[in-house]
PDB file of N, CA and C in Angstrom:
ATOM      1  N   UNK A   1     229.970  61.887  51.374  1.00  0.00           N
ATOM      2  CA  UNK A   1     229.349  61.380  52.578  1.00  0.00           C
ATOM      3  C   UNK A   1     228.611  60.095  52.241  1.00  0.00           C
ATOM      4  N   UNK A   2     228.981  58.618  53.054  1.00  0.00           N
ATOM      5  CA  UNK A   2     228.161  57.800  52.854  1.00  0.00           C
ATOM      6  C   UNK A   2     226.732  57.713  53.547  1.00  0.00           C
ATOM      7  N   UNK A   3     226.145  56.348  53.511  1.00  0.00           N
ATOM      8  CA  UNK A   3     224.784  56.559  54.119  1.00  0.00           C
ATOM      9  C   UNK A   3     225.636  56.515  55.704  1.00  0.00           C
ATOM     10  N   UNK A   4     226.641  55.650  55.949  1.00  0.00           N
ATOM     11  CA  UNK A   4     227.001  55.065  56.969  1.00  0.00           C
ATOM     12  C   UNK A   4     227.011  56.826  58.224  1.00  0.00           C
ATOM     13  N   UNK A   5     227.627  57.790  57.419  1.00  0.00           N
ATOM     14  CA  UNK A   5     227.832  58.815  57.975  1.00  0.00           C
ATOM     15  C   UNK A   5     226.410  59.752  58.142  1.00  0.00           C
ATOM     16  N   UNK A   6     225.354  59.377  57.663  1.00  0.00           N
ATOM     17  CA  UNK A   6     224.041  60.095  58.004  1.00  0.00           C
ATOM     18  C   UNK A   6     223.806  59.933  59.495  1.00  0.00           C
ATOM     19  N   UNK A   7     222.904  60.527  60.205  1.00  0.00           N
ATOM     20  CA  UNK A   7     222.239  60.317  61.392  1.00  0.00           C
ATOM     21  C   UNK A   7     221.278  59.582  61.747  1.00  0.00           C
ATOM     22  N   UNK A   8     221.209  58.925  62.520  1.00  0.00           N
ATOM     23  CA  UNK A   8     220.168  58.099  62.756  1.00  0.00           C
ATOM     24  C   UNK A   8     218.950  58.740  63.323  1.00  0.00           C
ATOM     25  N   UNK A   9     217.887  58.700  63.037  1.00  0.00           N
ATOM     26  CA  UNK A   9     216.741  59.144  63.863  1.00  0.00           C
ATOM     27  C   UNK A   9     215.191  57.931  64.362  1.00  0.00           C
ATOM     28  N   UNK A  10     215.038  58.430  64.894  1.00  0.00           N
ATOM     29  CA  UNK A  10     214.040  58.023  66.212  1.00  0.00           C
ATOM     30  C   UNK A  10     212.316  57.961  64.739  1.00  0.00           C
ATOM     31  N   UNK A  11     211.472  56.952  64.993  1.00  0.00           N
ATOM     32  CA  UNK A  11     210.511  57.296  64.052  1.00  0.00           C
ATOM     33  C   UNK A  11     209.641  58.436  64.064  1.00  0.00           C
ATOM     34  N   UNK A  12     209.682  58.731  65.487  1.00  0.00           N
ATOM     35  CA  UNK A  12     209.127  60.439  65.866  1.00  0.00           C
ATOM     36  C   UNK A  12     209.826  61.622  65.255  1.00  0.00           C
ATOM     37  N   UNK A  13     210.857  61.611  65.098  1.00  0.00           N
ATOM     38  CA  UNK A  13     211.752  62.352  64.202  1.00  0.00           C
ATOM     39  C   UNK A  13     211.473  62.082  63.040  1.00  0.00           C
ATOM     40  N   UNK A  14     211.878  61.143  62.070  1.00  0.00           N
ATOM     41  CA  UNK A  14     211.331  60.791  61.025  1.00  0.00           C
ATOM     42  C   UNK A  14     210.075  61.346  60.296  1.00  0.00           C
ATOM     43  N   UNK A  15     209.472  61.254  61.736  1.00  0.00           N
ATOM     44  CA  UNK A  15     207.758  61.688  61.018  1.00  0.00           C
ATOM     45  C   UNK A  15     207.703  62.976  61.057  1.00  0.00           C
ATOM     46  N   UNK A  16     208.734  63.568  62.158  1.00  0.00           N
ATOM     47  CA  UNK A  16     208.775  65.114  62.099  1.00  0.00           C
ATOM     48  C   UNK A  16     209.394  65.850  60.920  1.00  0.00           C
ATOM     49  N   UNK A  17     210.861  65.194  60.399  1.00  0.00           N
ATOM     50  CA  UNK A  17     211.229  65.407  59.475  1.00  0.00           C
ATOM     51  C   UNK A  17     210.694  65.653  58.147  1.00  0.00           C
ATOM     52  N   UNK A  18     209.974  64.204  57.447  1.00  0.00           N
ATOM     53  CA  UNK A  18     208.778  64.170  56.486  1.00  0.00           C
ATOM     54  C   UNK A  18     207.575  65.095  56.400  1.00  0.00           C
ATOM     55  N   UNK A  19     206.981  65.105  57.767  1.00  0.00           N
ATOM     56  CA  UNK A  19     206.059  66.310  57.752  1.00  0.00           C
ATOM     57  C   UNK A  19     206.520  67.777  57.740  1.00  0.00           C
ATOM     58  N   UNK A  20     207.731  68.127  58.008  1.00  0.00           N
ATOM     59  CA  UNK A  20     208.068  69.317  57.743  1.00  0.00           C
ATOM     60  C   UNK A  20     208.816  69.308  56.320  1.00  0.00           C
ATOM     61  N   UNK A  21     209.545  68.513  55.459  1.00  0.00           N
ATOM     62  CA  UNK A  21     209.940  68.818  54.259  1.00  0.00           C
ATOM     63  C   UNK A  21     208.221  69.168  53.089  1.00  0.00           C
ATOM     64  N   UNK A  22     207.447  68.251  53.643  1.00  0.00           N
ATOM     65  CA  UNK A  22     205.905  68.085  52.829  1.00  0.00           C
ATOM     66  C   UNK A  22     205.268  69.582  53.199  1.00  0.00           C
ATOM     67  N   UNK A  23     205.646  70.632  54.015  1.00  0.00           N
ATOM     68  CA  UNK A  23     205.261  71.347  53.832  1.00  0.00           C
ATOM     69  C   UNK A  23     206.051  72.421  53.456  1.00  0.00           C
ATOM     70  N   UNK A  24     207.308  72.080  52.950  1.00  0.00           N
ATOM     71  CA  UNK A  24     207.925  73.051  51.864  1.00  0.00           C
ATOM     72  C   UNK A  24     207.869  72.746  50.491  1.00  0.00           C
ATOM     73  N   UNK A  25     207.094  71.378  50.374  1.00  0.00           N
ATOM     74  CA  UNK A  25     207.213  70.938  48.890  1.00  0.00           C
ATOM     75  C   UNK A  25     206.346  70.263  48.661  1.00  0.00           C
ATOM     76  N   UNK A  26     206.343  69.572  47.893  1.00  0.00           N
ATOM     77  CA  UNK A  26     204.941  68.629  47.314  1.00  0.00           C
ATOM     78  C   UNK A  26     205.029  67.483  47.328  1.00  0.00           C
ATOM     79  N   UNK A  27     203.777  66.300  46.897  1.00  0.00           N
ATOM     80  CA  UNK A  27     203.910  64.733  47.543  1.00  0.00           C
ATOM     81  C   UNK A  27     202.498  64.621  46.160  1.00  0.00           C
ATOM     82  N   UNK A  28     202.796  63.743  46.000  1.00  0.00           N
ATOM     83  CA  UNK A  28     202.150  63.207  44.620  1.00  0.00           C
ATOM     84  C   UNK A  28     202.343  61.924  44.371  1.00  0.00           C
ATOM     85  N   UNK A  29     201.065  60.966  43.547  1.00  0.00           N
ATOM     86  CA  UNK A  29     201.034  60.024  43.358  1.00  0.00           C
ATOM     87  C   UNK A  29     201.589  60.124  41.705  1.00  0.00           C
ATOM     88  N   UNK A  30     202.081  58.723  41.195  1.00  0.00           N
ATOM     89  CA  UNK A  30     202.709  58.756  39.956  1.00  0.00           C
ATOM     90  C   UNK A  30     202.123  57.410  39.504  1.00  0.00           C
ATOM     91  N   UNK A  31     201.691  57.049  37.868  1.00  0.00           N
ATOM     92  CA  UNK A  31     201.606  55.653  37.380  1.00  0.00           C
ATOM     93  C   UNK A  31     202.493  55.321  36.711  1.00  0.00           C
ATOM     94  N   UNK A  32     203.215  53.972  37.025  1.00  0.00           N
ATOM     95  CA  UNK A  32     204.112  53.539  36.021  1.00  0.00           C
ATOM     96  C   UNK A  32     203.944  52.287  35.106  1.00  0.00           C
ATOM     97  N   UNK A  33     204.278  52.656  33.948  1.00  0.00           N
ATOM     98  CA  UNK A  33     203.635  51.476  33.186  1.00  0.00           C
ATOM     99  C   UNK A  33     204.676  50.140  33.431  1.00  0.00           C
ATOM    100  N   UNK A  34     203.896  49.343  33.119  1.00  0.00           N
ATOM    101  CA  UNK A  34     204.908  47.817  33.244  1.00  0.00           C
ATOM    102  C   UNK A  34     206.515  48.175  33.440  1.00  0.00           C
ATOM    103  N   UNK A  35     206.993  48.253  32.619  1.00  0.00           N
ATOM    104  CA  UNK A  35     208.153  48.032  31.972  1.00  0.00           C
ATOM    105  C   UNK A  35     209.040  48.645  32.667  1.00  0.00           C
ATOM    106  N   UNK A  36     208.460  50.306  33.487  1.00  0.00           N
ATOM    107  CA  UNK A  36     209.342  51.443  34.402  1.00  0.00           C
ATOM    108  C   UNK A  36     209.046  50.958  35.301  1.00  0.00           C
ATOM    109  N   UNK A  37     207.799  49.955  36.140  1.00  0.00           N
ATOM    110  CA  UNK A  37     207.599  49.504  37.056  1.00  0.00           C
ATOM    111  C   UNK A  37     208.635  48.576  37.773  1.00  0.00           C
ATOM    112  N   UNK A  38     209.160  47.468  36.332  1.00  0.00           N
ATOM    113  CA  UNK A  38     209.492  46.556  36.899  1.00  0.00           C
ATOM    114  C   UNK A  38     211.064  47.202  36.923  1.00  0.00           C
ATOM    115  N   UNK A  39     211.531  47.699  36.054  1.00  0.00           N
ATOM    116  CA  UNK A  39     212.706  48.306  36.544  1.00  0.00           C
ATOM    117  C   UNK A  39     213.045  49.088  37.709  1.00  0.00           C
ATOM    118  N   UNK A  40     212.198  49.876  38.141  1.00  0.00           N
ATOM    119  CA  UNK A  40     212.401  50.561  39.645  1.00  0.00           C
ATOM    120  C   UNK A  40     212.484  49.790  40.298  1.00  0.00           C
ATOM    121  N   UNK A  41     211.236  48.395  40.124  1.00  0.00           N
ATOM    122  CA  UNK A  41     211.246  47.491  41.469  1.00  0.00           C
ATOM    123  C   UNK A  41     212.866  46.834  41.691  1.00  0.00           C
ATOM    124  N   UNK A  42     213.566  46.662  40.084  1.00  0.00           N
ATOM    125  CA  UNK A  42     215.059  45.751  40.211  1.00  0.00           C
ATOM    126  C   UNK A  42     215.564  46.649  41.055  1.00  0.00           C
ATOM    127  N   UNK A  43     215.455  48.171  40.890  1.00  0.00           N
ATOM    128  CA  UNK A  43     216.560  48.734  41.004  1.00  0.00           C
ATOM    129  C   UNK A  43     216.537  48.950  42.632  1.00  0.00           C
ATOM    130  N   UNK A  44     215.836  48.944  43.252  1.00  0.00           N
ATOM    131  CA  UNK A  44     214.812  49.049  44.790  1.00  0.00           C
ATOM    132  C   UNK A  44     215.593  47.836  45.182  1.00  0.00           C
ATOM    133  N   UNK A  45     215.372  46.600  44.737  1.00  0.00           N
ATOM    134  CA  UNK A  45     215.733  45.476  45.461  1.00  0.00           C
ATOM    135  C   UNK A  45     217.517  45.236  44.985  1.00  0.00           C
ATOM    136  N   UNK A  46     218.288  46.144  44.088  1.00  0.00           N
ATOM    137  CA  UNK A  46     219.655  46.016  44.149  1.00  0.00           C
ATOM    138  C   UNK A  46     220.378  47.021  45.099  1.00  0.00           C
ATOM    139  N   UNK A  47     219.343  47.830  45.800  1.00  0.00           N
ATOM    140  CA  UNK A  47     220.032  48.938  46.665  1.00  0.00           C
ATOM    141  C   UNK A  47     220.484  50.148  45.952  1.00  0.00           C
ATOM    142  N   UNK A  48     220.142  50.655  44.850  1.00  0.00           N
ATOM    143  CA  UNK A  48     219.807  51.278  43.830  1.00  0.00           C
ATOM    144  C   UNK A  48     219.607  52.888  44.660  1.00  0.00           C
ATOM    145  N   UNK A  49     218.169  52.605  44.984  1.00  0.00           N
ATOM    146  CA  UNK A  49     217.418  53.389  45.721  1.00  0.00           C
ATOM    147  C   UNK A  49     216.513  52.386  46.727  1.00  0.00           C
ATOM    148  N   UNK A  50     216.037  53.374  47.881  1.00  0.00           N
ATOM    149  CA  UNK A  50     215.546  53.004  48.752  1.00  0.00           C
ATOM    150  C   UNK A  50     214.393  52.522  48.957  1.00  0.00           C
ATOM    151  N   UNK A  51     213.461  53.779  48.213  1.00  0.00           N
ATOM    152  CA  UNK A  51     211.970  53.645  47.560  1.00  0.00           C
ATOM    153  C   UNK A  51     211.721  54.742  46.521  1.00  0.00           C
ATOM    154  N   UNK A  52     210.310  54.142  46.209  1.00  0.00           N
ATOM    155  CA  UNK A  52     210.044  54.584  44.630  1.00  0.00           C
ATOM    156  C   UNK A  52     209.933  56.226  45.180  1.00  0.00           C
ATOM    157  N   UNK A  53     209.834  56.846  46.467  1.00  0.00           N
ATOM    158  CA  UNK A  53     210.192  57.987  46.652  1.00  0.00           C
ATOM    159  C   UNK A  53     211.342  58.839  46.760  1.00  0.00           C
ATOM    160  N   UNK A  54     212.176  57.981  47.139  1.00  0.00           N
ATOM    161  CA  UNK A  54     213.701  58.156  46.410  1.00  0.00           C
ATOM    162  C   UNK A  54     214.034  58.222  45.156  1.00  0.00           C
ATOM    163  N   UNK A  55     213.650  57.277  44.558  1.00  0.00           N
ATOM    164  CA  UNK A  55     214.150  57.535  42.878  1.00  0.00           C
ATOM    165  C   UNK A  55     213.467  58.488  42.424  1.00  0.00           C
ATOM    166  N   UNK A  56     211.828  58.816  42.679  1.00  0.00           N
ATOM    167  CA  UNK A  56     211.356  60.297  42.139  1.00  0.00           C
ATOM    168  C   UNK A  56     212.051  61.194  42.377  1.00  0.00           C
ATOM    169  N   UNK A  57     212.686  61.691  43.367  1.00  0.00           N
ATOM    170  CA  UNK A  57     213.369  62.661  44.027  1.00  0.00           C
ATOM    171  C   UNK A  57     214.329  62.657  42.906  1.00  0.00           C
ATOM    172  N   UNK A  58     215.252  61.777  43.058  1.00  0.00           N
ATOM    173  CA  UNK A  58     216.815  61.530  42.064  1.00  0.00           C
ATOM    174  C   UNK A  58     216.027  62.355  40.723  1.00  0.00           C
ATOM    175  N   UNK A  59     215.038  61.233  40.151  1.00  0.00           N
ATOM    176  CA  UNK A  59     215.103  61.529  38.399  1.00  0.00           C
ATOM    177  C   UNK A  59     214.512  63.060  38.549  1.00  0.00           C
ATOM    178  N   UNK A  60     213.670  63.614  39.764  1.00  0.00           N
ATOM    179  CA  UNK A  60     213.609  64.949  39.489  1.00  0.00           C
ATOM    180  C   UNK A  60     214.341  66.056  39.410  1.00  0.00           C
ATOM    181  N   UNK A  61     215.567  65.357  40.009  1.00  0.00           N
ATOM    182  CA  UNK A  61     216.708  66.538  40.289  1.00  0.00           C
ATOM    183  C   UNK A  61     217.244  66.572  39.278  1.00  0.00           C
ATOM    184  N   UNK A  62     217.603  65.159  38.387  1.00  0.00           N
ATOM    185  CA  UNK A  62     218.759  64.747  37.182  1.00  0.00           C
ATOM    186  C   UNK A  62     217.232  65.793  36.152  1.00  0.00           C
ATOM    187  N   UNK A  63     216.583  65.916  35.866  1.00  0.00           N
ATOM    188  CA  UNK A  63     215.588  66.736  34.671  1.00  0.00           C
ATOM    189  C   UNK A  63     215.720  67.895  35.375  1.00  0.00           C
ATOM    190  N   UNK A  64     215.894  68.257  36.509  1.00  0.00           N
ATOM    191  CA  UNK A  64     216.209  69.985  36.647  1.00  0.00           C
ATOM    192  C   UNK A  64     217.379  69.975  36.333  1.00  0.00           C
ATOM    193  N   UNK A  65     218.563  69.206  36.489  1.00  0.00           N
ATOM    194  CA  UNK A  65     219.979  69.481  35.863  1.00  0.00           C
ATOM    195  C   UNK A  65     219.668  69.747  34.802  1.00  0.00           C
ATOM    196  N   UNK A  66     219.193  68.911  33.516  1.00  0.00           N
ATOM    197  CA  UNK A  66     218.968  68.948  32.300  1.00  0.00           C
ATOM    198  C   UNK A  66     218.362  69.796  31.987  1.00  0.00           C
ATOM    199  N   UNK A  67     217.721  70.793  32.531  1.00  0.00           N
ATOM    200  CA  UNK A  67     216.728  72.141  32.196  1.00  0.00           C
ATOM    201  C   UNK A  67     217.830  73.055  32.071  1.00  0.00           C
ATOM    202  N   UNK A  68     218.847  72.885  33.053  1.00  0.00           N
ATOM    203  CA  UNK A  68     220.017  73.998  33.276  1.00  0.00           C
ATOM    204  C   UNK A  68     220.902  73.586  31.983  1.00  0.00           C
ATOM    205  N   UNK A  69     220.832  72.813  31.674  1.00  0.00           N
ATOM    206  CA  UNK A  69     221.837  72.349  30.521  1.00  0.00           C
ATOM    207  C   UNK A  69     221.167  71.760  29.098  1.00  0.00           C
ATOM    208  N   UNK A  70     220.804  72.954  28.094  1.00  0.00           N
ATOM    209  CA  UNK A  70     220.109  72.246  26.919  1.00  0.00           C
ATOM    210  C   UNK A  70     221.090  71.223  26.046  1.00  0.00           C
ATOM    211  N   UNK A  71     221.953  72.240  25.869  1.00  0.00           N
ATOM    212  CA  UNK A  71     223.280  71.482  25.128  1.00  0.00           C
ATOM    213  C   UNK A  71     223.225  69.896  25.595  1.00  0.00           C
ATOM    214  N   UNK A  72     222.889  69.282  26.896  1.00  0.00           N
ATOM    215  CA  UNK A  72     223.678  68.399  26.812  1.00  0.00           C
ATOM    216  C   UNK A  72     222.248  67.417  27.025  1.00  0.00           C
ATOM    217  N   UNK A  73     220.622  68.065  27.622  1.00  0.00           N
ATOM    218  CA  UNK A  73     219.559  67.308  26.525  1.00  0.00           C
ATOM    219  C   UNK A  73     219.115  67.097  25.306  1.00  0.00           C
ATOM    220  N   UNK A  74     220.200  67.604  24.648  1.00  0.00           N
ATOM    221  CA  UNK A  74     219.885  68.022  23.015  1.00  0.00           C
ATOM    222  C   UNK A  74     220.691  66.228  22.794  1.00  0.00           C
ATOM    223  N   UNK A  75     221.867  66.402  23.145  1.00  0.00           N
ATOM    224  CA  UNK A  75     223.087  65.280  23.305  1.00  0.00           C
ATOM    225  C   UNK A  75     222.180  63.789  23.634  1.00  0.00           C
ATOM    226  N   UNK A  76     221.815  64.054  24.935  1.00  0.00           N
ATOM    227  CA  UNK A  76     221.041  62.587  25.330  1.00  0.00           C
ATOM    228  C   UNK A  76     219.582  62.504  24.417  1.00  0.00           C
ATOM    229  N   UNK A  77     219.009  63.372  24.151  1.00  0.00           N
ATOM    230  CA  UNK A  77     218.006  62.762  22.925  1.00  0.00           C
ATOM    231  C   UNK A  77     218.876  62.357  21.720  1.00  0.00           C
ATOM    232  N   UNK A  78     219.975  62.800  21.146  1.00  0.00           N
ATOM    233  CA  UNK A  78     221.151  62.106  19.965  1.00  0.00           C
ATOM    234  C   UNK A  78     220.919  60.503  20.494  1.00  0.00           C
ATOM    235  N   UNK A  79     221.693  60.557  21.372  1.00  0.00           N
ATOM    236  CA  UNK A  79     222.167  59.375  21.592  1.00  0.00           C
ATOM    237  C   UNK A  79     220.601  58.417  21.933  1.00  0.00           C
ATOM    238  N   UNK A  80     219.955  59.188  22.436  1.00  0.00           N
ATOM    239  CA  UNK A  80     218.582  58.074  22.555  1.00  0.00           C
ATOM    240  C   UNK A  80     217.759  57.453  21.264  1.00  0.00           C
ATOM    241  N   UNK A  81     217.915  58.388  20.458  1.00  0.00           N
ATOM    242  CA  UNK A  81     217.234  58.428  18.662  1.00  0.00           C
ATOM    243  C   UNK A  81     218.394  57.271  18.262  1.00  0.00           C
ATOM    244  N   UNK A  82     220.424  57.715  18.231  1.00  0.00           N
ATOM    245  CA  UNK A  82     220.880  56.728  17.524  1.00  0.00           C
ATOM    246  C   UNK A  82     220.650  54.933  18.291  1.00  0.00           C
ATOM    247  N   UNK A  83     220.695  55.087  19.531  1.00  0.00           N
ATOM    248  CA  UNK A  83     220.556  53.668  20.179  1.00  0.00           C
ATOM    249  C   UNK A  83     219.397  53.232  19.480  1.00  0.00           C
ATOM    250  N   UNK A  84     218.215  53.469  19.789  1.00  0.00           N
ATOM    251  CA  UNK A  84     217.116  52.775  18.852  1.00  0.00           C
ATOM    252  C   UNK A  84     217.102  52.868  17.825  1.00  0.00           C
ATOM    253  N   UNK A  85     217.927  53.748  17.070  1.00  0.00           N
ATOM    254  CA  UNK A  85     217.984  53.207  15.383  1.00  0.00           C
ATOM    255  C   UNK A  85     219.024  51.792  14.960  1.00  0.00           C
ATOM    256  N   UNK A  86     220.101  51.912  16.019  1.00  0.00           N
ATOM    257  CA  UNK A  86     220.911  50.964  16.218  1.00  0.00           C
ATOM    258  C   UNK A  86     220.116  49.517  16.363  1.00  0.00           C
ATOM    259  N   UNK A  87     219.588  49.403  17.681  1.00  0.00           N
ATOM    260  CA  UNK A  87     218.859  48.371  17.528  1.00  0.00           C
ATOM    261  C   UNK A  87     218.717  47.435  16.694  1.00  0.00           C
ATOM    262  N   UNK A  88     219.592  46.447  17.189  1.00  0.00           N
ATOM    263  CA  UNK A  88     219.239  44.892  16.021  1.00  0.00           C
ATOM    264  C   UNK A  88     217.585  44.200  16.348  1.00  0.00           C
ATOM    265  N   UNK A  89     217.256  44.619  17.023  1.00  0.00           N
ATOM    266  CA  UNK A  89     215.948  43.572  17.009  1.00  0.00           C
ATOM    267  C   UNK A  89     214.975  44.914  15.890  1.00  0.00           C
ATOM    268  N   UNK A  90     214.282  43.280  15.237  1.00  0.00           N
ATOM    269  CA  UNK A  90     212.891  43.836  14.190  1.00  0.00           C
ATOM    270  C   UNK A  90     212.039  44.909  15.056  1.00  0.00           C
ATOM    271  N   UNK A  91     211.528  45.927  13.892  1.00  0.00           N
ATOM    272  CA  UNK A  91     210.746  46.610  14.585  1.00  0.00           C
ATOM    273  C   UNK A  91     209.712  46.294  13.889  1.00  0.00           C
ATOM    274  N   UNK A  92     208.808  47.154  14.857  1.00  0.00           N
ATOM    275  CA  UNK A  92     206.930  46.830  14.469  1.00  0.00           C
ATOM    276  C   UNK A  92     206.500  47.657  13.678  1.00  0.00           C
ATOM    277  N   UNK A  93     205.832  47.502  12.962  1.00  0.00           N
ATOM    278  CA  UNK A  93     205.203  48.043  11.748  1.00  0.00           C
ATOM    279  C   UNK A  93     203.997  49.480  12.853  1.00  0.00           C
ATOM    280  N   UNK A  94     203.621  50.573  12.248  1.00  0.00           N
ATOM    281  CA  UNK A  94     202.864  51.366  13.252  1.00  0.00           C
ATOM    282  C   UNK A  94     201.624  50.639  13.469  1.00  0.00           C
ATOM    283  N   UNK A  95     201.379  50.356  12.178  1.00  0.00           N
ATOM    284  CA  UNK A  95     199.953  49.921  12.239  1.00  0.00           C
ATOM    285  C   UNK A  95     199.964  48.448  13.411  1.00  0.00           C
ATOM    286  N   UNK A  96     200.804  47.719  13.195  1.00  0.00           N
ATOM    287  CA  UNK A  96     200.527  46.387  13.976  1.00  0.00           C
ATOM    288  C   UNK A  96     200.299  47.197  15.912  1.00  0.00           C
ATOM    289  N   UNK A  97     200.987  47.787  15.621  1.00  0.00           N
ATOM    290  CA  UNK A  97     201.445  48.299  17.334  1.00  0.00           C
ATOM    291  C   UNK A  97     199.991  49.464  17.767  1.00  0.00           C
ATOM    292  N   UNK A  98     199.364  50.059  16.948  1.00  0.00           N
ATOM    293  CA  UNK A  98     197.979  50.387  17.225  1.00  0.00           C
ATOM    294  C   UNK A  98     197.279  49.564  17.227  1.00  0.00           C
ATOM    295  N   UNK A  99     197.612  48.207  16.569  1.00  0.00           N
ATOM    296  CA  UNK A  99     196.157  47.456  16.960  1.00  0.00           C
ATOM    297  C   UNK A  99     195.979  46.979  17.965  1.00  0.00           C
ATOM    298  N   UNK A 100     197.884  46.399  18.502  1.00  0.00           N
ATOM    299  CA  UNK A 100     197.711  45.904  20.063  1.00  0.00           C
ATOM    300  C   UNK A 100     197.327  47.095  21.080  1.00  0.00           C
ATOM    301  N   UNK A 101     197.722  48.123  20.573  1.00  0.00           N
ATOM    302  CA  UNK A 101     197.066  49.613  21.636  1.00  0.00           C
ATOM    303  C   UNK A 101     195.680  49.012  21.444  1.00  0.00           C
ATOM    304  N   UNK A 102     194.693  49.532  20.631  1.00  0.00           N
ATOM    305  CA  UNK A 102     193.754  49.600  20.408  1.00  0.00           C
ATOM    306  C   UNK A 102     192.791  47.593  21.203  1.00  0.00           C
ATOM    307  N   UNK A 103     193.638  46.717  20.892  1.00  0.00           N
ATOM    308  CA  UNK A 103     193.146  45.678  21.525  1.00  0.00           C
ATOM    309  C   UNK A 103     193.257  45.283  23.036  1.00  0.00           C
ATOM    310  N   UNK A 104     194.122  46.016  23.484  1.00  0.00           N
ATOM    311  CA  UNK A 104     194.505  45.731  25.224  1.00  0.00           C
ATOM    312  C   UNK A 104     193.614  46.922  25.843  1.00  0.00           C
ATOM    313  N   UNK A 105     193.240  47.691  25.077  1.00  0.00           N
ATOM    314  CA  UNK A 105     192.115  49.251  25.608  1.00  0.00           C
ATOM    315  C   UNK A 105     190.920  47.755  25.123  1.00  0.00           C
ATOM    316  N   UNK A 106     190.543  47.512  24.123  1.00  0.00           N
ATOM    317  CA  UNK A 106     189.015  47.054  24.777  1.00  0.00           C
ATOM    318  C   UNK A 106     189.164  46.284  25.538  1.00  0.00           C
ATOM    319  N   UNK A 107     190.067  45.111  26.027  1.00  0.00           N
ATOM    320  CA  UNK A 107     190.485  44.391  27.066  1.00  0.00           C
ATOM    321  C   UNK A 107     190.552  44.874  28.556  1.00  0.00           C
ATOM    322  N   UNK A 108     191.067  45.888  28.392  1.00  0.00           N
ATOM    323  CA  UNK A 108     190.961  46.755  29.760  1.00  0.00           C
ATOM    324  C   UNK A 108     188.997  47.238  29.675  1.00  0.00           C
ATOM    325  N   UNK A 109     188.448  47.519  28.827  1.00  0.00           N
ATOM    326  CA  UNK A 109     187.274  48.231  28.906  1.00  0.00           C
ATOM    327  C   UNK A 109     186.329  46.767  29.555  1.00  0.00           C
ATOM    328  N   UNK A 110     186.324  45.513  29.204  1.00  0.00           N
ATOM    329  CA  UNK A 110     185.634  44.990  29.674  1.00  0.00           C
ATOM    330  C   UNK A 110     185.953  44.366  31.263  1.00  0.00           C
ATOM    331  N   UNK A 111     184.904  44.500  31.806  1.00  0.00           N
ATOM    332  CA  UNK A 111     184.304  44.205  33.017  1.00  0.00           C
ATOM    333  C   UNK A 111     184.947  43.353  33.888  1.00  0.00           C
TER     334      UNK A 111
END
């Protein structure tokens, strides 16, 4: 089924709709750091998804798949460990990468 084949509704509907799924389920705020930020936003403005409440929905369903299936999160952490070992670009030493932790926290702490 495309979107083309969904139904159209009225914003009174809409709001009826939303308010009755919110009370079979839950609604929550989320923080995303830079980097997941700016990727949702690409993916939002390529038609990807609709809104960042859409893609929560998606990645929550794709991690309940993956609950049903260890075998094959066992697989995508493989492949996530070999890609970044792969990785041609230099990596950071631990220590250098706590200090920028540790220097953008007092940066954030001041005023």
């Amino acid at each position: 089924m495309s979107k083309d084949d969904w139904p159209t509704f009225t914003p009174e509907e809409s709001r009826r709709i939303q308010q009755r799924t919110r009370q079979r389920g839950m609604t929550f705020e989320v923080f995303l750091p830079e980097g997941l930020s700016d990727w949702l936003k690409a993916k939002i403005d390529a038609g990807v998804f609709e809104s960042p409440a859409e893609a929560a929905f998606v990645a929550f369903q794709d991690m309940h798949e993956l609950d049903r299936h260890p075998e094959v999160r066992k697989q995508l952490l493989k492949a996530m460990i070999q890609s970044a070992m792969d990785d041609p670009r230099p990596s950071s030493p631990a220590a250098e990468v706590f200090d920028r932790i540790k220097a953008r926290m007092i940066e954030d702490a001041k005023p």
